[in-house]
Protein backbone atom coordinates (compact mmCIF):
# COMPACT_ATOMS: atom_id res chain seq x y z
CA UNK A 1 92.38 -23.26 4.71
CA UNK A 2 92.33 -19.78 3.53
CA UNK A 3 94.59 -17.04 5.85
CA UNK A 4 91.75 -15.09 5.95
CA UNK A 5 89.22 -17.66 7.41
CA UNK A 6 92.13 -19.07 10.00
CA UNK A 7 91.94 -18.36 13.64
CA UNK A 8 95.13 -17.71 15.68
CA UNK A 9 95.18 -19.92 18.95
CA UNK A 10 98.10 -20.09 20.82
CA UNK A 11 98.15 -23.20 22.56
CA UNK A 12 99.36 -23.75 26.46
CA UNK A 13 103.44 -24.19 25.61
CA UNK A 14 102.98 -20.68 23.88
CA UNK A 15 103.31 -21.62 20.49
CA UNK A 16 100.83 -20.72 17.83
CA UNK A 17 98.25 -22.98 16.19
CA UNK A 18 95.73 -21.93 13.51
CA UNK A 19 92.37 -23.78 13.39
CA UNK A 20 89.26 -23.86 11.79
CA UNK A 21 86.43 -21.33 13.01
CA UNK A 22 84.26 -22.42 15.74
CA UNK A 23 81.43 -21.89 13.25
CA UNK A 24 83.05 -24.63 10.85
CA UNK A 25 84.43 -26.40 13.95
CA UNK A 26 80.65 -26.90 15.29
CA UNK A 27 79.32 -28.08 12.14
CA UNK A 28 81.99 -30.30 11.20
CA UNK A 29 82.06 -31.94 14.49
CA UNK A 30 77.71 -32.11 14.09
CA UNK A 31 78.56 -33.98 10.79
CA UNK A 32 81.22 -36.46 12.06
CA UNK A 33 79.28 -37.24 15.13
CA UNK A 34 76.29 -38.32 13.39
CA UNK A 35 77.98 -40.50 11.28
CA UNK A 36 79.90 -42.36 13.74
CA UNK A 37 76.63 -42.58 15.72
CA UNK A 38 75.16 -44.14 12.31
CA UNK A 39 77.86 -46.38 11.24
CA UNK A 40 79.17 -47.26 14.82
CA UNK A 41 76.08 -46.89 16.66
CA UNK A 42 78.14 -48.16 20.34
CA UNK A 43 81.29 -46.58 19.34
CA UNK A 44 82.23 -43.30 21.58
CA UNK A 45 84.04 -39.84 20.66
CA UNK A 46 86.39 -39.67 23.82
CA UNK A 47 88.14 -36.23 21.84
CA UNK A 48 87.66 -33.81 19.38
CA UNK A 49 90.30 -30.60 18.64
C-alpha cells in the first residue's frame, strides 16, 4: 500500500491504523463475498475490517 493511497484511522484505544480506502475496501469486500457465496454457498461472513 502506497502512503499516498493510505487512510489514517485511529482506532478506539487511540492508536493509529492505516487502511485501505473505502473505495478499495467496498470492492474488495464485493469480490470476496461473492466468492465465498460461490465456493461456500452456506458458509457466513460474521466480520469484515
Amino acid at each position: 500500500m502506497r502512503e499516498d493511497e493510505r487512510s489514517r484511522k485511529l482506532t478506539k484505544f487511540g492508536s493509529v491504523k492505516y487502511v485501505y480506502p473505502r473505495d478499495l475496501m467496498r470492492t474488495m469486500r464485493e469480490t470476496i463475498t461473492a466468492a465465498v457465496a460461490r465456493e461456500l454457498p452456506f458458509a457466513r461472513i460474521l466480520y469484515w475490517t
